[in-house]
Protein backbone atom coordinates (compact mmCIF):
# COMPACT_ATOMS: atom_id res chain seq x y z
CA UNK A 1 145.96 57.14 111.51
CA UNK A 2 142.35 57.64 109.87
CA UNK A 3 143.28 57.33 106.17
CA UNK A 4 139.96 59.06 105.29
CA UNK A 5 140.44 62.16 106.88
CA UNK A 6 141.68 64.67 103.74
CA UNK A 7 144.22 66.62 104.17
CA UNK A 8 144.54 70.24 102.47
CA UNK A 9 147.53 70.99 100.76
CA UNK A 10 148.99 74.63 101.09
CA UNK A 11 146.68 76.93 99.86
CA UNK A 12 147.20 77.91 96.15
CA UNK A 13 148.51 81.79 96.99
CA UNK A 14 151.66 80.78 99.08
CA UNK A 15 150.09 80.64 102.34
CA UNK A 16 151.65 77.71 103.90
CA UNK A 17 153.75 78.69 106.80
CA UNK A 18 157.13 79.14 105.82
CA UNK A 19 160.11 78.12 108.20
CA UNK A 20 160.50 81.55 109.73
CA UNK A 21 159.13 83.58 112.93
CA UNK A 22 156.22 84.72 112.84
CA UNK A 23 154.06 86.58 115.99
CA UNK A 24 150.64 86.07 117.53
CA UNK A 25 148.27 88.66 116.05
CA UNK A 26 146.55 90.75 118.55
CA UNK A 27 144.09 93.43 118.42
CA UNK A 28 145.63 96.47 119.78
CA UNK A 29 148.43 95.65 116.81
CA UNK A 30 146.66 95.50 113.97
CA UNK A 31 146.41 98.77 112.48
CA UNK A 32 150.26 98.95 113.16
CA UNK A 33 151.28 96.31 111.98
CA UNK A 34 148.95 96.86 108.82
CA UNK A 35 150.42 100.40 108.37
CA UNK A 36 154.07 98.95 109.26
CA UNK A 37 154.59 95.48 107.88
CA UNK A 38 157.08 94.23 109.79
CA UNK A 39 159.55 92.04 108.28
CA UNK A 40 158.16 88.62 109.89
CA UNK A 41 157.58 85.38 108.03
CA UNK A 42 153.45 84.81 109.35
CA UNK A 43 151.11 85.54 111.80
CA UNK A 44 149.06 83.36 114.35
CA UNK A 45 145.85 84.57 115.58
CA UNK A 46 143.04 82.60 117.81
CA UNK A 47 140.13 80.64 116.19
CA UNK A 48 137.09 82.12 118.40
CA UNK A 49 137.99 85.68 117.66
CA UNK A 50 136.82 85.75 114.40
CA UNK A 51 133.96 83.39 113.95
CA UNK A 52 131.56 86.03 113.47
CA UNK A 53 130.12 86.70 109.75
CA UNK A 54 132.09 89.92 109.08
CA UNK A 55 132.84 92.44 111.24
CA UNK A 56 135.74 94.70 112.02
CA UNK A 57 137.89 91.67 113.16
CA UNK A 58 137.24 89.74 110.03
CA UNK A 59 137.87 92.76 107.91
CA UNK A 60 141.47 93.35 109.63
CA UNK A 61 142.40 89.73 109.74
CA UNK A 62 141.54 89.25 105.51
CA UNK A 63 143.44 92.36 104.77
CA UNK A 64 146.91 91.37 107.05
CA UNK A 65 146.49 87.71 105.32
CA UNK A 66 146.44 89.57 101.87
CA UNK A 67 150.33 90.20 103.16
CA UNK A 68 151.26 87.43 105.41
CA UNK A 69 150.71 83.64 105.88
CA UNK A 70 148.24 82.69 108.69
CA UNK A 71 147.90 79.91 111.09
CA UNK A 72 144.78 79.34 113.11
CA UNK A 73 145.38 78.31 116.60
CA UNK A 74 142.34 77.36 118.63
CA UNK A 75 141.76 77.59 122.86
CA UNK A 76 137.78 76.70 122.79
CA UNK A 77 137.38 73.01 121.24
CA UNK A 78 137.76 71.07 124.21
CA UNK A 79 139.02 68.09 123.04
CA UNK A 80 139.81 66.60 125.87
CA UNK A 81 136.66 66.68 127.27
CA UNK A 82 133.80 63.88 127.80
CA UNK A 83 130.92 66.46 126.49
CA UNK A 84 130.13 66.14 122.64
CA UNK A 85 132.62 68.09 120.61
CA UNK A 86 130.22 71.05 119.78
CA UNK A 87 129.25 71.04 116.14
CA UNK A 88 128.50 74.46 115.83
CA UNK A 89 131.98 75.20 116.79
CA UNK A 90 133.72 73.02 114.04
CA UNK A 91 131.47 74.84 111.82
CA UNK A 92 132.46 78.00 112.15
CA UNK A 93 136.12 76.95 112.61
CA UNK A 94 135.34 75.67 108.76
CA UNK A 95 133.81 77.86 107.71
CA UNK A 96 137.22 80.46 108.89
CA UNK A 97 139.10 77.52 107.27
CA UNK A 98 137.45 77.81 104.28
CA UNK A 99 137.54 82.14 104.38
CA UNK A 100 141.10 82.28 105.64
CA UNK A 101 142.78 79.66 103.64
CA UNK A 102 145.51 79.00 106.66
CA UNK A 103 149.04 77.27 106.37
CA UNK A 104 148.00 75.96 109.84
CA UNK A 105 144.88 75.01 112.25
CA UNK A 106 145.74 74.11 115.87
CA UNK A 107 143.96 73.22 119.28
CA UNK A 108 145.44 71.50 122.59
CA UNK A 109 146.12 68.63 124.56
CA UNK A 110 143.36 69.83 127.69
CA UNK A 111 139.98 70.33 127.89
CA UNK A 112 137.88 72.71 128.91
CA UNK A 113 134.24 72.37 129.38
CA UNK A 114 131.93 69.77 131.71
CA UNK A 115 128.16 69.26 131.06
CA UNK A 116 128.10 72.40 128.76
CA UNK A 117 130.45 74.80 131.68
CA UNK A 118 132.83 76.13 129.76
CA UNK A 119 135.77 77.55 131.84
CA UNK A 120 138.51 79.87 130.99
CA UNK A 121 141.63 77.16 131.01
CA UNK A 122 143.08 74.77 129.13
CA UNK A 123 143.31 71.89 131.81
CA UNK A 124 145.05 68.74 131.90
CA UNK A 125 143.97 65.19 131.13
CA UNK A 126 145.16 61.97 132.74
CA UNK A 127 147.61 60.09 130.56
CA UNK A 128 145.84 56.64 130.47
CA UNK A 129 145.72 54.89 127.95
CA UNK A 130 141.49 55.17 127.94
CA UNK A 131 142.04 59.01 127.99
CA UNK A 132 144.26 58.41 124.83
CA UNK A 133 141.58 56.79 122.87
CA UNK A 134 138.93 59.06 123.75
CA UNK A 135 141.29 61.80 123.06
CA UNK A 136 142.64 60.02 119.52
CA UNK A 137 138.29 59.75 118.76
CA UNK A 138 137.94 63.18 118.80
CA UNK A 139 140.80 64.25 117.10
CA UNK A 140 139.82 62.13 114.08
CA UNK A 141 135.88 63.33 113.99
CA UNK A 142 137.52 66.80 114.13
CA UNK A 143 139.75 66.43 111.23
CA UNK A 144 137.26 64.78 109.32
CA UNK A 145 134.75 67.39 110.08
CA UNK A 146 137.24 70.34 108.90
CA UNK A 147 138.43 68.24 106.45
CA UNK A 148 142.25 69.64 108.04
CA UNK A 149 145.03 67.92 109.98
CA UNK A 150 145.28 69.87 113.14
CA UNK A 151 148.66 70.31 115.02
CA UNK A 152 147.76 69.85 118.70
CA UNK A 153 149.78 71.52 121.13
CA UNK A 154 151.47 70.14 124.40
CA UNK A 155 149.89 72.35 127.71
CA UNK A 156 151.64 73.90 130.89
CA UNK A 157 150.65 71.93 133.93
CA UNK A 158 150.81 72.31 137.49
CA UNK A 159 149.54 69.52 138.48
CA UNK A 160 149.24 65.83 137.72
CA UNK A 161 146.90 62.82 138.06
CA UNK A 162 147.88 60.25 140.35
CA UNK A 163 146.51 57.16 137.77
CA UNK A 164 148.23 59.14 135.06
CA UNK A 165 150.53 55.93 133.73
CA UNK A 166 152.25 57.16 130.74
CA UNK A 167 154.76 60.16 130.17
CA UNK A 168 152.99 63.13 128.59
CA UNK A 169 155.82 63.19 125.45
CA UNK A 170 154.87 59.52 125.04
CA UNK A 171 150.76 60.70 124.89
CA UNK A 172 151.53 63.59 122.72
CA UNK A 173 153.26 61.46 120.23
CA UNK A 174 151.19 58.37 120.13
CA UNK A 175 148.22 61.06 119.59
CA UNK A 176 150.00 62.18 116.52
CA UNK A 177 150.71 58.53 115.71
CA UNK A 178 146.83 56.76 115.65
CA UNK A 179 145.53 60.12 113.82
CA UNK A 180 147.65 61.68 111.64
CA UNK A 181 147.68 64.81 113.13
CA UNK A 182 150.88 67.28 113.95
CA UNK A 183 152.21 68.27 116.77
CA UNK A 184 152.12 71.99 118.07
CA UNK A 185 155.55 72.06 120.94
CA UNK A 186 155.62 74.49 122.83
CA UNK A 187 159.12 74.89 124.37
CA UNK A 188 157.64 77.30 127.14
CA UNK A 189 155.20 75.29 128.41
CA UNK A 190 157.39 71.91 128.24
CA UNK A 191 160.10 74.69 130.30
CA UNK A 192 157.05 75.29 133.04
CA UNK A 193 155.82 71.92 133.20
CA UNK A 194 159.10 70.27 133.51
CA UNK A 195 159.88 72.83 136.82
CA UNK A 196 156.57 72.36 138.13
CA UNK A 197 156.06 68.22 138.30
CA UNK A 198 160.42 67.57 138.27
CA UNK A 199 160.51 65.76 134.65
CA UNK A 200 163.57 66.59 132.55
CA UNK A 201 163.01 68.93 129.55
CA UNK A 202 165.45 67.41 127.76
CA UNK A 203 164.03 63.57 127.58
CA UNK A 204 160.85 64.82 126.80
CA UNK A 205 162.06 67.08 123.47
CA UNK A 206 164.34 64.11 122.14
CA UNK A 207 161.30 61.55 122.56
CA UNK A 208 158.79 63.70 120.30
CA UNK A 209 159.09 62.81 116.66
CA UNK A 210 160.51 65.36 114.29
CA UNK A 211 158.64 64.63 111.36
CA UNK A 212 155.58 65.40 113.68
CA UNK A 213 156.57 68.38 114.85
CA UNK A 214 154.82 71.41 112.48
CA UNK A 215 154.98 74.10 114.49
CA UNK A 216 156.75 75.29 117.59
CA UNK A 217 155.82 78.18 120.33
CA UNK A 218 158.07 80.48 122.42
CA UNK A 219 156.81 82.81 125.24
CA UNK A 220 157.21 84.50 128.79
CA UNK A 221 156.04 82.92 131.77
CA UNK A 222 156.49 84.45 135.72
CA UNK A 223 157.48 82.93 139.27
CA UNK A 224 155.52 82.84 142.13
CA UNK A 225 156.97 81.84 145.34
CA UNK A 226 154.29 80.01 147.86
CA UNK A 227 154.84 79.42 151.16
CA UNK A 228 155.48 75.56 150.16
CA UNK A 229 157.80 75.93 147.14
CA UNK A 230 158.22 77.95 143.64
CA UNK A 231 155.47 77.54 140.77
CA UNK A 232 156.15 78.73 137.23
CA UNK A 233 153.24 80.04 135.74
CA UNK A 234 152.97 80.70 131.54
CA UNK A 235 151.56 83.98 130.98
CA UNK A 236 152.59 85.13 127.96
CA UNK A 237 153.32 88.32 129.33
CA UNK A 238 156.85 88.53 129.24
CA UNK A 239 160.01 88.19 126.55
CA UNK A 240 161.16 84.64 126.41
CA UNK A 241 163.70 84.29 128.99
CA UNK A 242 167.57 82.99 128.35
CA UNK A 243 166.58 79.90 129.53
CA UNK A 244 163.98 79.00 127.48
CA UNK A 245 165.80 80.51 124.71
CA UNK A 246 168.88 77.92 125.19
CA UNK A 247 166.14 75.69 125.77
CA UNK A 248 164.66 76.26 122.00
CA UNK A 249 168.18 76.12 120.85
CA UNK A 250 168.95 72.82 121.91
CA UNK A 251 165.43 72.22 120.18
CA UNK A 252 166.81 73.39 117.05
CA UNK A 253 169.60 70.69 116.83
CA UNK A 254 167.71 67.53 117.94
CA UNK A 255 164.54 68.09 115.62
CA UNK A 256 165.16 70.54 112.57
CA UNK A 257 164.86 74.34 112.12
CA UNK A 258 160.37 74.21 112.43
CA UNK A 259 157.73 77.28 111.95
CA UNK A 260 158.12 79.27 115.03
CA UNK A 261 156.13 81.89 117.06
CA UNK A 262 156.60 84.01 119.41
CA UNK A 263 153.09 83.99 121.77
CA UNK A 264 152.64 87.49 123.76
CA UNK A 265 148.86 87.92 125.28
CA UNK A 266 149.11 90.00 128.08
CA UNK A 267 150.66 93.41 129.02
CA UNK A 268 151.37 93.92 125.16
CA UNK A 269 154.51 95.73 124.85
CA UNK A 270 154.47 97.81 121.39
CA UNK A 271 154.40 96.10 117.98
CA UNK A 272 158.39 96.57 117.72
CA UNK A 273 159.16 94.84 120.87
CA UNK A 274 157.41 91.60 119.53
CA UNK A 275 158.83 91.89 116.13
CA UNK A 276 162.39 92.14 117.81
CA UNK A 277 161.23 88.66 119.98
CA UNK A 278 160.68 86.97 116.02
CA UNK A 279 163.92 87.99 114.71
CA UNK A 280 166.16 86.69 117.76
CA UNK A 281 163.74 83.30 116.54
CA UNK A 282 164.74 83.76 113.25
CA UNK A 283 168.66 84.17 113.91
CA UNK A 284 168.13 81.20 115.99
CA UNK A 285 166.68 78.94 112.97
CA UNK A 286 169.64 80.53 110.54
CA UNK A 287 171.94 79.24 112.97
CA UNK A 288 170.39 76.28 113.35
CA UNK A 289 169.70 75.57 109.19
CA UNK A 290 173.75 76.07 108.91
CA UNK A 291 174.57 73.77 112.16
CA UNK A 292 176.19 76.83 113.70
CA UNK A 293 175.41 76.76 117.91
CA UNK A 294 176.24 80.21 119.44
CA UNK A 295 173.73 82.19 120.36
CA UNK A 296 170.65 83.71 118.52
CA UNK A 297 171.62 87.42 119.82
């Protein structure tokens, strides 16, 4: 851990994220869910949208924070990749810190971008333990540069490296280990991966750390059957299915009720249908704060 790096303490109005549901933020909700308020505990939005200097974006985003925690979740850092992290990125991600005052700032275990190409993926890295330091380098210059501990958040994979010689749980955590950073887990995307390359789901969720874990993700994913096998792709464009849900259950009881969020990002279904998503999350962390097990329903 880089003992220099300073870490912000919840903002001064109440806007760290409480240990609720909350939903991903996008644009064809926001005037609803301004006009509605839904009864969720915070909202998630991404980074890039909003690092312009104003704007109809900007406007939305300040007035929804004026009635609901937010966590920034970034796609575009790269931090997994072997270009320079791009410093006028982190400075506009600062400078939204600094605007927003989140409860949360996120990124992800990929990368994305190769000799300034910048592709739209968040692709995996090879769990070595030279790709760990590089990895554990740039998380540190990018906390110290936001002055914020990030929460970085496990990816969906369909494929793996063949030199890859340690167990992606045992990356993630040692990650959170050297840096000081949290740890973003995605129970979706640990659900895909663990179909796609045959690792158990459940030996990877009781080998992350619980006083790591700050924040955790549910969402849809879809099936598509190739002529050589079945490949579970995460779309976000689908309710959480049972399994996933029994899945984030099981979760629950090994590391502590944690923020949760229910990620939809394509084929929006109305405002309501999402909200309804975050309250079968919430029933599922009321169950889980009292030790009860049935289900979240």
């Amino acid at each position: 851990m880089n003992p220099l790096i300073p870490v912000k303490p919840a903002p001064a109005d109440n806007g760290a994220i409480p240990v609720d549901a909350g939903i991903g933020l996008r644009s064809p909700h926001i005037e609803a869910l301004l006009q509605t308020r839904p009864a969720i505990g915070w909202l998630e939005v991404h980074s890039e949208n909003f690092f312009g200097n104003g704007g109809v974006p900007l406007h939305y985003l300040m007035q929804a924070r004026e009635h609901y925690p937010v966590s920034l979740h970034g796609v575009g850092l790269s931090l997994g990749s072997t270009d320079p992290i791009s410093q006028p990125h982190l400075r506009l991600l600062r400078q939204l810190i600094d605007r927003v005052q989140p409860g949360l700032v996120s990124e992800h275990l990929s990368w994305g971008a190769v000799s300034g190409i910048h592709f739209n993926d968040l692709l995996p890295l090879p769990y070595t333990e030279e790709a760990l330091d590089h990895f554990c380098r740039r998380v540190d210059q990018a906390q110290e540069i936001l002055g914020w501990r990030l929460l970085i958040e496990n990816p969906s994979s369909y494929l793996s490296y063949r030199h890859s010689t340690i167990p992606e749980w045992e990356f993630l955590a040692a990650v959170a280990e050297r840096t000081g950073a949290g740890i973003l887990l995605d129970i979706n995307n640990i659900f895909v991966s663990a179909f796609n390359q045959g690792f158990d789901a459940e030996t990877y969720l009781k080998s992350i750390p619980a006083s790591r874990v700050g924040e955790i993700h549910l969402a849809g994913h879809s099936r598509k059957q190739f002529d050589d096998g079945e490949l579970l792709i995460d779309d976000h464009a689908s309710p959480v299915c049972d399994q996933v849900w029994s899945l984030y259950r099981r979760t629950l009881t090994w590391l502590g009720p944690k923020p949760t969020l229910i990620e939809w990002d394509a084929e929006l279904p109305p405002l309501p249908d999402l909200v309804d998503q975050a309250r079968l999350a919430r029933n599922c962390l009321n169950r889980a704060s009292t030790g009860r097990r049935e289900t979240c329903r």
